[in-house]
N, C-alpha and C. Protein backbone atom coordinates (compact mmCIF):
# COMPACT_ATOMS: atom_id res chain seq x y z
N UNK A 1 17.84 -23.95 24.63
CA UNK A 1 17.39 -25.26 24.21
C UNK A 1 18.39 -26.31 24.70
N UNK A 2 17.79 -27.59 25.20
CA UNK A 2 19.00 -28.48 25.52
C UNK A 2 19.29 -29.08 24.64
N UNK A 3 20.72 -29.25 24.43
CA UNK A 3 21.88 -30.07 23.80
C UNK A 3 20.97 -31.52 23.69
N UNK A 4 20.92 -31.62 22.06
CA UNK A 4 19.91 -32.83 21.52
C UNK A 4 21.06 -34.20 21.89
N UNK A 5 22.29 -33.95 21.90
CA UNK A 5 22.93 -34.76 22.04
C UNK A 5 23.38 -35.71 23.07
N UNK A 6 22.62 -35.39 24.22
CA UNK A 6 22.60 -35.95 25.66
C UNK A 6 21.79 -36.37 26.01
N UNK A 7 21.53 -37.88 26.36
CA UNK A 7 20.42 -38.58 26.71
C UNK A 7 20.15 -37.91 28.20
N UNK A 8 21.38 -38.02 29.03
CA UNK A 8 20.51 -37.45 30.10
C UNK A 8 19.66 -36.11 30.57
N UNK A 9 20.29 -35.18 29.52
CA UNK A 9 19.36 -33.86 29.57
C UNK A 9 17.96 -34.22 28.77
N UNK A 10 17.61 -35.37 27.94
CA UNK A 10 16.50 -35.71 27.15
C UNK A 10 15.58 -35.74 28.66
N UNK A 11 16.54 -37.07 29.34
CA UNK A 11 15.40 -37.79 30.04
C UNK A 11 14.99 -36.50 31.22
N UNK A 12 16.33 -35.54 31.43
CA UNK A 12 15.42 -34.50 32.67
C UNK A 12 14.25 -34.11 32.14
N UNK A 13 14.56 -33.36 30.72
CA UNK A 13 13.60 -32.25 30.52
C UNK A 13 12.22 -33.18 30.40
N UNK A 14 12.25 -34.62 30.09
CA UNK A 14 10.94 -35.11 29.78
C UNK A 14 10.63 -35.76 31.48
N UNK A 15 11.15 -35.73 31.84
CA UNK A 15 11.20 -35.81 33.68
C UNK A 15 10.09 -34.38 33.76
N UNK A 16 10.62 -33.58 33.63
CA UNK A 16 10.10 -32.21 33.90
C UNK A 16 8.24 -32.14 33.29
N UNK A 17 8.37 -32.40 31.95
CA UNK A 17 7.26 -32.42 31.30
C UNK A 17 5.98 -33.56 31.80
N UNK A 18 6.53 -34.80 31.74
CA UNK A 18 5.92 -35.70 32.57
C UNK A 18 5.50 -35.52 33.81
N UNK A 19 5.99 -34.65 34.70
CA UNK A 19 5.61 -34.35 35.93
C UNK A 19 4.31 -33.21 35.59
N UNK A 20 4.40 -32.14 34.85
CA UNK A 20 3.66 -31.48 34.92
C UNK A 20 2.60 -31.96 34.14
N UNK A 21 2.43 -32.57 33.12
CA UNK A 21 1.21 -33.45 33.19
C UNK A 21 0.78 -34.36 33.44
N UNK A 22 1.34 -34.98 34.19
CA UNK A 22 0.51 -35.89 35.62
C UNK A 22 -0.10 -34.90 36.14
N UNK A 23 0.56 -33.55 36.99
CA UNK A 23 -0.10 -33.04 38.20
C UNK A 23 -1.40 -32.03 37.12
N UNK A 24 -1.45 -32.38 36.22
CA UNK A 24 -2.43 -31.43 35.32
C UNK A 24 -3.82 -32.32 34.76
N UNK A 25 -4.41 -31.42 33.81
CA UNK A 25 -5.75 -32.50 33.86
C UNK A 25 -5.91 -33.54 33.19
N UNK A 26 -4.71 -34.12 32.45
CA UNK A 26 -4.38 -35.54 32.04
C UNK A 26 -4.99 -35.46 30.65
N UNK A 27 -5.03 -36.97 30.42
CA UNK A 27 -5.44 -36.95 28.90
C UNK A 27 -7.10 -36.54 28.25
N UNK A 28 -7.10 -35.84 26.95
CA UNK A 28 -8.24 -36.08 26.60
C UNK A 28 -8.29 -34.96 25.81
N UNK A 29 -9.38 -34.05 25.49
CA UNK A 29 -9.50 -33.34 24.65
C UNK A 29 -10.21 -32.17 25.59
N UNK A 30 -9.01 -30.66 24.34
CA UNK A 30 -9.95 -29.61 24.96
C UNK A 30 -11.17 -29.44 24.60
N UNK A 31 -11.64 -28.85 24.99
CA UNK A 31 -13.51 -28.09 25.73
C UNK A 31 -12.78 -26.96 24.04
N UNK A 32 -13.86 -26.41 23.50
CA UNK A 32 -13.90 -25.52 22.61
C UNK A 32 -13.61 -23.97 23.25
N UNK A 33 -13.97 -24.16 24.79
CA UNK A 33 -14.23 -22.56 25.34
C UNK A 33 -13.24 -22.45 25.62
N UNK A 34 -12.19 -23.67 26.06
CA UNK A 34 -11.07 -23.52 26.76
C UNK A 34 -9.95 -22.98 25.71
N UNK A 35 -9.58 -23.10 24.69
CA UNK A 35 -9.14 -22.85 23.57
C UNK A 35 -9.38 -21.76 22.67
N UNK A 36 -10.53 -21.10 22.62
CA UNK A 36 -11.10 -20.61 21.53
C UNK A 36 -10.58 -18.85 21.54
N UNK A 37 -10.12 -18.55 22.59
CA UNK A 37 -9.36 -17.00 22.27
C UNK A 37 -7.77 -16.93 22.35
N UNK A 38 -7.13 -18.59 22.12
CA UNK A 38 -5.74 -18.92 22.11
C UNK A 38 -5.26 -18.67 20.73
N UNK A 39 -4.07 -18.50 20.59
CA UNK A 39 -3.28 -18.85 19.82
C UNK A 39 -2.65 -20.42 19.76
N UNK A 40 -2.33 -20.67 18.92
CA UNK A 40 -1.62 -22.03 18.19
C UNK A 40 -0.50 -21.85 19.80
N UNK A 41 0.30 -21.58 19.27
CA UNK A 41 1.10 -21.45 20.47
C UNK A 41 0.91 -21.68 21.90
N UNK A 42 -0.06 -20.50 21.95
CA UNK A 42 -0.27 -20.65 23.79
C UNK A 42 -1.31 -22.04 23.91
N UNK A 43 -2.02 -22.22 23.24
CA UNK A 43 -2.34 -23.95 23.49
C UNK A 43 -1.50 -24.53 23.79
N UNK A 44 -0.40 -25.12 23.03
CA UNK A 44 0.37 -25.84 23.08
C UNK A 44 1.18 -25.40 24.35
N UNK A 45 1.94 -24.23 24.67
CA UNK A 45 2.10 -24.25 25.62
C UNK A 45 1.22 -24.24 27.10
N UNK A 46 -0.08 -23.60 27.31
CA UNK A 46 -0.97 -24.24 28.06
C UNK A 46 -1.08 -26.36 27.88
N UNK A 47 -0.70 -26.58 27.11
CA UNK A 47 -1.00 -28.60 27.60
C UNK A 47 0.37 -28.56 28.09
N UNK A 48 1.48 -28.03 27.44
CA UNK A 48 2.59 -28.29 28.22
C UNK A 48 2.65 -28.21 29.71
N UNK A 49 2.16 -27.41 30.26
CA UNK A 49 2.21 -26.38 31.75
C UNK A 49 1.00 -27.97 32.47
N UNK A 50 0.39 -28.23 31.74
CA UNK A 50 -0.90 -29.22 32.39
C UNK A 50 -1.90 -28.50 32.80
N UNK A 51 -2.21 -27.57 31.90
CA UNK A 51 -3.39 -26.98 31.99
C UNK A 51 -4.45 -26.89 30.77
N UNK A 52 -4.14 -27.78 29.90
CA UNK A 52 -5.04 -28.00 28.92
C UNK A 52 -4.80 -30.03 28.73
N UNK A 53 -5.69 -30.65 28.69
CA UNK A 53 -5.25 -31.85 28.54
C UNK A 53 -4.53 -32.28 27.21
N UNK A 54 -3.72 -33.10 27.43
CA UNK A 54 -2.98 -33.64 26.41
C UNK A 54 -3.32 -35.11 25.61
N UNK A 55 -3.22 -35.50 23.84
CA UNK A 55 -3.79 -36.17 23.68
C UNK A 55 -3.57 -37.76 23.72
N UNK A 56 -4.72 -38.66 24.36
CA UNK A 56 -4.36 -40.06 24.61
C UNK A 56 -3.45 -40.91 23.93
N UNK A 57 -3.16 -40.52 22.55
CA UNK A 57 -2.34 -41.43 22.09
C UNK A 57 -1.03 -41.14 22.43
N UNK A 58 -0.42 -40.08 23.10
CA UNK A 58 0.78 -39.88 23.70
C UNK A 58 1.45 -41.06 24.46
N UNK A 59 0.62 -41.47 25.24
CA UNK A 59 0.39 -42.47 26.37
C UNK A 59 0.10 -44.04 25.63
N UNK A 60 -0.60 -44.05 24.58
CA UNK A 60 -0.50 -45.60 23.72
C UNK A 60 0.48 -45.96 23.24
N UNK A 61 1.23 -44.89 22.67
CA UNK A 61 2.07 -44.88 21.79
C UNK A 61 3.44 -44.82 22.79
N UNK A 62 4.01 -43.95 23.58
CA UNK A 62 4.64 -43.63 24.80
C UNK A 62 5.12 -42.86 24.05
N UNK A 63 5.28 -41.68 23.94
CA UNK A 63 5.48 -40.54 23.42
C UNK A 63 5.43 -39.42 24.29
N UNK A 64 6.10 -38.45 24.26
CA UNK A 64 5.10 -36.74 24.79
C UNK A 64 5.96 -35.57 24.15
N UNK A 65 5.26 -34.85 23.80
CA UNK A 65 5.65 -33.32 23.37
C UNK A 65 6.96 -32.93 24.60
N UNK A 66 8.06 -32.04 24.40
CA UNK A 66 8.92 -31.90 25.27
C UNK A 66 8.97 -30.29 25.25
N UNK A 67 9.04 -29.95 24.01
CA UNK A 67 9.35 -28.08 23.73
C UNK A 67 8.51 -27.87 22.73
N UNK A 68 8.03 -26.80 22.45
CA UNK A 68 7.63 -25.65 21.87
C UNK A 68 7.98 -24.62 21.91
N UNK A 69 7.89 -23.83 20.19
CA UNK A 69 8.51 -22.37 20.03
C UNK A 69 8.21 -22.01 18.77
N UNK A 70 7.38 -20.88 18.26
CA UNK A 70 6.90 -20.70 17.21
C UNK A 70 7.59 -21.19 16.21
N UNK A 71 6.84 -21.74 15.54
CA UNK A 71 7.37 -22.47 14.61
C UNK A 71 7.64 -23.92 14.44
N UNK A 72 7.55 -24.12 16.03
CA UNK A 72 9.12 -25.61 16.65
C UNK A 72 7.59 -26.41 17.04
N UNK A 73 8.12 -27.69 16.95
CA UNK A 73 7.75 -28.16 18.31
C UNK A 73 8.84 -30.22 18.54
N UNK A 74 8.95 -30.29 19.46
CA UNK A 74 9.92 -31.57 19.56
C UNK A 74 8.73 -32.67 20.39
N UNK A 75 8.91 -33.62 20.21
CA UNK A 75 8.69 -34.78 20.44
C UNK A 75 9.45 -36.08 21.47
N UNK A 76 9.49 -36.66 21.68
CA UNK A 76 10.07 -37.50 22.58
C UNK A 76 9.41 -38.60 22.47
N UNK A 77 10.21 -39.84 22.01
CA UNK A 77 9.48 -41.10 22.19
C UNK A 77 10.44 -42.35 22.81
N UNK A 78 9.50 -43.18 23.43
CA UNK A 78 10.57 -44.33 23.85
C UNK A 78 9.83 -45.58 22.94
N UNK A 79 10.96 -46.26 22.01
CA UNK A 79 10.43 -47.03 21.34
C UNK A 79 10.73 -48.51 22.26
N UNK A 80 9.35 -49.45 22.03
CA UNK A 80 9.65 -50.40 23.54
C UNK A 80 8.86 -51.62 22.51
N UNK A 81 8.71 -52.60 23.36
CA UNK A 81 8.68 -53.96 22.30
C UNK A 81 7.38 -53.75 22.10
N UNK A 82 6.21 -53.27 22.40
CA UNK A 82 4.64 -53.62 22.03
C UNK A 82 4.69 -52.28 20.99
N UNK A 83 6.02 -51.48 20.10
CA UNK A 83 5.63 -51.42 18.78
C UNK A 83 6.32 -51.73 17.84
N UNK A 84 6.89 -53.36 17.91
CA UNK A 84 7.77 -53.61 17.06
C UNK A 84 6.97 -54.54 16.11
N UNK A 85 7.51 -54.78 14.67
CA UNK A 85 6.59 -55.36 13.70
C UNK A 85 7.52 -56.95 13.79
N UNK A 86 6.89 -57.77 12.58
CA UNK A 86 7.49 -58.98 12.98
C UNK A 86 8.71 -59.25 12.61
N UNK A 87 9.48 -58.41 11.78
CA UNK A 87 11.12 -58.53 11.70
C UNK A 87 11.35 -57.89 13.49
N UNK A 88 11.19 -57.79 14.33
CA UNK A 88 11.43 -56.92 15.06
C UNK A 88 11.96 -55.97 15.44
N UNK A 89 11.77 -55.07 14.60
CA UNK A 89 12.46 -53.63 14.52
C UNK A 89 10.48 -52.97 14.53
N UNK A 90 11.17 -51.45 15.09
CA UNK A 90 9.90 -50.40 15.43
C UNK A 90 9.47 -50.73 13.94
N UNK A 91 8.02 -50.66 14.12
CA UNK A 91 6.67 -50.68 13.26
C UNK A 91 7.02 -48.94 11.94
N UNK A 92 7.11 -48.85 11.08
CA UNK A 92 7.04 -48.04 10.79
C UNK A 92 5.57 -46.75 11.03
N UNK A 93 4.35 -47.04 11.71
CA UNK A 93 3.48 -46.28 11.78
C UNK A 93 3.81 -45.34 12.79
N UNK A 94 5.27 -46.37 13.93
CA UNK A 94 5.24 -45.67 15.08
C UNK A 94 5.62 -44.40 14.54
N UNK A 95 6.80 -44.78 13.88
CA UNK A 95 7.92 -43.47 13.54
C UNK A 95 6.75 -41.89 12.75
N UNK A 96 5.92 -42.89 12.15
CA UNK A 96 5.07 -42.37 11.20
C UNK A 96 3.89 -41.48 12.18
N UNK A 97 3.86 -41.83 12.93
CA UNK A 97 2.82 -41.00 14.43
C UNK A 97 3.45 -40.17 14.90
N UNK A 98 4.90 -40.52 15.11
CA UNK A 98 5.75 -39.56 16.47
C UNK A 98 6.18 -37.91 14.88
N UNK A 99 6.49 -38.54 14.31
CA UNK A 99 7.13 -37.70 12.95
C UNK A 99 5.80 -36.47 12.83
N UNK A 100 4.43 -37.36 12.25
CA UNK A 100 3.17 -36.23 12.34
C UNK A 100 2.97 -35.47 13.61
N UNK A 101 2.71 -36.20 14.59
CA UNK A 101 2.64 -34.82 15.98
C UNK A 101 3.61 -34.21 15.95
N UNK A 102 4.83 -34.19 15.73
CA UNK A 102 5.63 -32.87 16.06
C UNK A 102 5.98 -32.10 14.11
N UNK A 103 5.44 -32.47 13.33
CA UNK A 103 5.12 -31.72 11.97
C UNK A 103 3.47 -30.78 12.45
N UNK A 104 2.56 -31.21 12.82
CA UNK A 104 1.26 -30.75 13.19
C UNK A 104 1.53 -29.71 13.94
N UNK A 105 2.15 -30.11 15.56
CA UNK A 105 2.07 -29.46 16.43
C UNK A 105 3.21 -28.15 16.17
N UNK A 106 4.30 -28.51 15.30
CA UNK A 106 4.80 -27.09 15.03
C UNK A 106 3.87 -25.99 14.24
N UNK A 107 2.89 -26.69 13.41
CA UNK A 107 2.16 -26.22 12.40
C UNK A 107 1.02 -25.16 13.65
N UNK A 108 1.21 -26.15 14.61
CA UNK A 108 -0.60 -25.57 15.37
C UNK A 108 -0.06 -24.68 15.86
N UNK A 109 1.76 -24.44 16.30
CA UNK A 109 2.01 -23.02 16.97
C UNK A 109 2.00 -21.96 15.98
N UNK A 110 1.86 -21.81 14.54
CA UNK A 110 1.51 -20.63 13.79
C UNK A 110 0.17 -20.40 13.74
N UNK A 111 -0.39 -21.05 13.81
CA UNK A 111 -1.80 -20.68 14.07
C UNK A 111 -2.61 -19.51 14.90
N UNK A 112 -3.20 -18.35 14.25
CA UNK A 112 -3.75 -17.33 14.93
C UNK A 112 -5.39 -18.11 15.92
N UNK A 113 -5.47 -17.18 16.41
CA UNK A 113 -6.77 -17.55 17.09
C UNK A 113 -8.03 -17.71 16.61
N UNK A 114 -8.86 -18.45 16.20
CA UNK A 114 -9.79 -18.98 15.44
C UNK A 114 -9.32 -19.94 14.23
N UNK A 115 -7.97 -19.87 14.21
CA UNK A 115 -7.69 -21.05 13.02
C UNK A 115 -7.22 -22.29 13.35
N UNK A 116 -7.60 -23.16 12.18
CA UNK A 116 -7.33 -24.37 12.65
C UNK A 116 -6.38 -25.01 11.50
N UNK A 117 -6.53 -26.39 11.36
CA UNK A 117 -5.75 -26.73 10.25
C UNK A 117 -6.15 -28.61 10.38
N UNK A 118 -5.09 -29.02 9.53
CA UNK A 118 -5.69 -30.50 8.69
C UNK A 118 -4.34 -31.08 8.24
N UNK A 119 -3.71 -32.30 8.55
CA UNK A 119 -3.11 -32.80 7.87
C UNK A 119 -3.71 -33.13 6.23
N UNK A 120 -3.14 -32.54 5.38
CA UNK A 120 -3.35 -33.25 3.42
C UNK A 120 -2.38 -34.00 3.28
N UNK A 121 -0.95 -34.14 3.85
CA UNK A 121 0.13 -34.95 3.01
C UNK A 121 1.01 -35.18 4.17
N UNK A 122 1.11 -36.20 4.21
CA UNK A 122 2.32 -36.82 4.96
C UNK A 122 3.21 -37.76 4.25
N UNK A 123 5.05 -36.97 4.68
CA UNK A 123 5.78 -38.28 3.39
C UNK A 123 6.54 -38.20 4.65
N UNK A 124 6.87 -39.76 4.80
CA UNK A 124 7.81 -39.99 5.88
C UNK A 124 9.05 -41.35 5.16
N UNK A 125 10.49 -40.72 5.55
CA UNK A 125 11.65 -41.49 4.65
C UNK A 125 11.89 -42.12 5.85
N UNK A 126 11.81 -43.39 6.12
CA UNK A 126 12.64 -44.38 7.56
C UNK A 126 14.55 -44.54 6.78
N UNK A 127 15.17 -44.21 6.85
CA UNK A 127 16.55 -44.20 6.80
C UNK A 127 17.08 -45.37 7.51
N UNK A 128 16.82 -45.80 8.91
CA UNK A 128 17.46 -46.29 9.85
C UNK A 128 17.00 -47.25 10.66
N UNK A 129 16.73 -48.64 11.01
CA UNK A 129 16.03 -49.12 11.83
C UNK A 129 15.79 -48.36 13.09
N UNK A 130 15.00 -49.02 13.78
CA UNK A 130 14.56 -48.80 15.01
C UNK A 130 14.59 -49.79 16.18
N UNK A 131 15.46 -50.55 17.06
CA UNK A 131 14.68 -51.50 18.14
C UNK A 131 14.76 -50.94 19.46
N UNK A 132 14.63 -51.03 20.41
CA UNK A 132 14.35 -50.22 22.13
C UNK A 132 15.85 -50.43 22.47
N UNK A 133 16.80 -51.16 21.98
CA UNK A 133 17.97 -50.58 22.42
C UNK A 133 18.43 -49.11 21.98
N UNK A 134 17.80 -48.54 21.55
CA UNK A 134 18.06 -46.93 21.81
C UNK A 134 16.61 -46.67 22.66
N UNK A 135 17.26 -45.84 23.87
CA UNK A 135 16.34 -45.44 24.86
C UNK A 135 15.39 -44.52 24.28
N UNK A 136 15.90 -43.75 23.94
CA UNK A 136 15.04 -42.42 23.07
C UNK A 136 14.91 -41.89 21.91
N UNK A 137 14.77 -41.23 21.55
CA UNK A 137 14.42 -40.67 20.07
C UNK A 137 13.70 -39.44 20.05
N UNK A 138 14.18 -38.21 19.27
CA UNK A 138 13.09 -37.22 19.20
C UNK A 138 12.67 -37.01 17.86
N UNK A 139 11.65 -36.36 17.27
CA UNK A 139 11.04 -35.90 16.35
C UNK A 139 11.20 -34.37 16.86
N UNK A 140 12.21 -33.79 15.78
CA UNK A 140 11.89 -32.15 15.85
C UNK A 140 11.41 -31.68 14.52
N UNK A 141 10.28 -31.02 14.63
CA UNK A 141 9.55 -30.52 13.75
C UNK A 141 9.39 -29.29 13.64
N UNK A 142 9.55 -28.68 12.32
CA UNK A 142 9.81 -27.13 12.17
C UNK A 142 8.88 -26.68 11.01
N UNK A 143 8.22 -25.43 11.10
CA UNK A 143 7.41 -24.89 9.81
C UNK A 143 8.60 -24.43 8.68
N UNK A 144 7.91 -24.85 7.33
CA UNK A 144 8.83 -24.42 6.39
C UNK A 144 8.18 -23.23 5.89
N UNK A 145 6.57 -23.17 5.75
CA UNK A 145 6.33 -21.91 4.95
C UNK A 145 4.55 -22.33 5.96
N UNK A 146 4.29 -20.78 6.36
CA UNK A 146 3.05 -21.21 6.74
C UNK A 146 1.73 -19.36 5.80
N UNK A 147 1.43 -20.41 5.21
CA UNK A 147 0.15 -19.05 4.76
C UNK A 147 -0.96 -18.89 5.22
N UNK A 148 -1.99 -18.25 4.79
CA UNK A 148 -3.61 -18.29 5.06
C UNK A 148 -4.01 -19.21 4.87
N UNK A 149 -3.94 -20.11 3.73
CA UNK A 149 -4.51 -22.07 3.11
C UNK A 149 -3.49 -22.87 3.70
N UNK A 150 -1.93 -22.57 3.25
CA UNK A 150 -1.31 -23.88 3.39
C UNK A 150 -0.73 -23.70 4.35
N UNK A 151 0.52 -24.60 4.74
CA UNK A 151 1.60 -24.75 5.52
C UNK A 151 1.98 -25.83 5.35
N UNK A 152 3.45 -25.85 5.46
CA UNK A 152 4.69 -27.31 5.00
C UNK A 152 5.14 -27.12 6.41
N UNK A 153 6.05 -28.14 6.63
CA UNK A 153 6.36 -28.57 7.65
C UNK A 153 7.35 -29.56 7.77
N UNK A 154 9.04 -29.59 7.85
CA UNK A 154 9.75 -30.88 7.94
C UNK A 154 9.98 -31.72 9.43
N UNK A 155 10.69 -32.29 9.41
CA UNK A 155 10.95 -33.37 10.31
C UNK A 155 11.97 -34.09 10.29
N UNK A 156 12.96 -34.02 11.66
CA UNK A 156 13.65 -35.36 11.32
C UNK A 156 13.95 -36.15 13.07
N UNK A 157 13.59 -37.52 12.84
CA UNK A 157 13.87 -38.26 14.10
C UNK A 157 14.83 -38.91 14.58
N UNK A 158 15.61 -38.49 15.16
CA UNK A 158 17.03 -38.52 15.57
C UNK A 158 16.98 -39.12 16.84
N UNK A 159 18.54 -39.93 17.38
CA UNK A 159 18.60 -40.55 18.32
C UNK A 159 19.44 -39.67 19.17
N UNK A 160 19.88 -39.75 20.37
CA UNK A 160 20.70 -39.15 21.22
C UNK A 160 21.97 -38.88 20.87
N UNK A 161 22.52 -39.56 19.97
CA UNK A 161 23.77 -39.85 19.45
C UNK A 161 23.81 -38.88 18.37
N UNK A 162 22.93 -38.27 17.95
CA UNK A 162 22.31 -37.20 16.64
C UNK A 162 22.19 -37.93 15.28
N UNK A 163 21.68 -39.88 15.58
CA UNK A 163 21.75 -40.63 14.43
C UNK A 163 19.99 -40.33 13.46
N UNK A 164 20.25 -40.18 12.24
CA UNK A 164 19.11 -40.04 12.25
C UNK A 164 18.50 -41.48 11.84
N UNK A 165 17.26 -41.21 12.04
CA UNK A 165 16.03 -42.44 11.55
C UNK A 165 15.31 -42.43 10.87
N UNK A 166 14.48 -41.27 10.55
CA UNK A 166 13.87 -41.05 9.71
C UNK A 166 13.57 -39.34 9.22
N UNK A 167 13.09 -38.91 8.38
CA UNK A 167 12.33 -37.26 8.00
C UNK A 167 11.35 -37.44 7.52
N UNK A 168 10.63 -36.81 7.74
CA UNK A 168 9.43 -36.39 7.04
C UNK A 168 9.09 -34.74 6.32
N UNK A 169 7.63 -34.84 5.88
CA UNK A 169 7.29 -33.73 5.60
C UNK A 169 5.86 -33.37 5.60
N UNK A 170 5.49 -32.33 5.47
CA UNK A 170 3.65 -32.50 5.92
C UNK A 170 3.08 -31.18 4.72
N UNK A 171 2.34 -31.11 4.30
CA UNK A 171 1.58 -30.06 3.87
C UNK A 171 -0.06 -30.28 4.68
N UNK A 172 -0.28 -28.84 4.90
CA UNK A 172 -1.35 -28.90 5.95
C UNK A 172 -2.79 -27.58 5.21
N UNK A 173 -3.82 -27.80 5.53
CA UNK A 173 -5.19 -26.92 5.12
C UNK A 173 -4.93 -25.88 6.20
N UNK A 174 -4.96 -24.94 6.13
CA UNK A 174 -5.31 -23.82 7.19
C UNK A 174 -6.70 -23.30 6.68
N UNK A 175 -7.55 -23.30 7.80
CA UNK A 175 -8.91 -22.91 7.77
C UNK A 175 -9.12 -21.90 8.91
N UNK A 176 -10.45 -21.59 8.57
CA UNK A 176 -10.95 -20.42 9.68
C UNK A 176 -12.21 -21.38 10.48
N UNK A 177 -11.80 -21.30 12.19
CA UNK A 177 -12.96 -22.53 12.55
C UNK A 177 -14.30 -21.48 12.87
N UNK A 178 -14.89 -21.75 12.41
CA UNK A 178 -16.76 -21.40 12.44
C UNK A 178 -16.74 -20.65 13.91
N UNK A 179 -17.62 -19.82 13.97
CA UNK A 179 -18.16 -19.71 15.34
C UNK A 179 -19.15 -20.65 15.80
N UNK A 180 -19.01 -20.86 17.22
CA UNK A 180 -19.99 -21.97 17.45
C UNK A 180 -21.68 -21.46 17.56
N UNK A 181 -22.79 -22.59 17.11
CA UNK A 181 -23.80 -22.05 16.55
C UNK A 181 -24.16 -22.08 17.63
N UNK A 182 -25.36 -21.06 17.78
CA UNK A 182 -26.17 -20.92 18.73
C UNK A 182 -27.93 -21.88 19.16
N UNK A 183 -27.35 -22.36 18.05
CA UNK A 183 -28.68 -23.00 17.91
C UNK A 183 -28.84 -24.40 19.02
């Protein structure tokens, strides 16, 4: 894993990631067929690779997934002036977006094949302002307990410097997704 503490190993590895989904099938949503004999995991790592598309608000927001690992998943965001509120410091929804995708997306790598899941609870603590004079920021998100119904999930969004900004936490539905009807 790279050293959270180095902006410039941030910006390779998201150098790295960014490249491979450009050269992949870009934003949008998977196809049900494309997905449907995966694991939580290998999804996530299939959008990583750019072979499953990745989702649009990555790109609204300027964000992207960086790593995955059962259990894990990290985040990457550059906070920039079109999401600052009118004190001008970052919007708290941003922190509050980047914090849930990488609480979710650690959640979606426990996930067996046919299951799905649901954000129920999101608590997110802002500790720390936010303005774009810090280049980066990650959200690393880790499962705390994952069952057949539930799964928890923490968070904390840290700067290069290892300052933090905010934590969160998630409790999530684990379901079984339907087979698709034939009808």
């Amino acid at each position: 894993m790279i050293n959270p503490n180095h902006l410039e190993a941030w910006l390779a590895q998201e150098h790295i990631v960014r490249n491979a989904l450009a050269a992949g099938v870009g934003p949008g949503v998977a196809q049900r067929e494309q997905i449907a004999d995966k694991t939580g995991l290998e999804v996530m790592q299939a959008m990583l690779r750019g072979e499953l598309p990745f989702p649009t608000i990555a790109q609204t927001l300027d964000f992207t997934i960086v790593e995955v690992a059962p259990g894990q998943a990290i985040f990457q965001g550059t906070p920039g002036a079109a999401h600052l509120n009118p004190m001008g410091t970052v919007h708290g929804g941003w922190f509050a977006t980047l914090l849930d995708s990488a609480l979710g997306c650690a959640v979606h790598t426990k996930m067996a094949s046919g299951q799905g899941y649901t954000t129920a609870e999101l608590s997110v603590n802002i500790v720390r302002a936010l303005t774009p004079k810090v280049q980066r920021v990650r959200a690393e998100g880790k499962v705390i307990h994952c069952g057949r119904q539930l799964a928890t999930a923490e968070a904390r969004l840290v700067g290069p410097d290892g300052t933090l900004y905010a934590h969160a936490t998630t409790t999530c539905l684990v379901f079984e997704i339907p087979p698709q009807s034939t009808l």
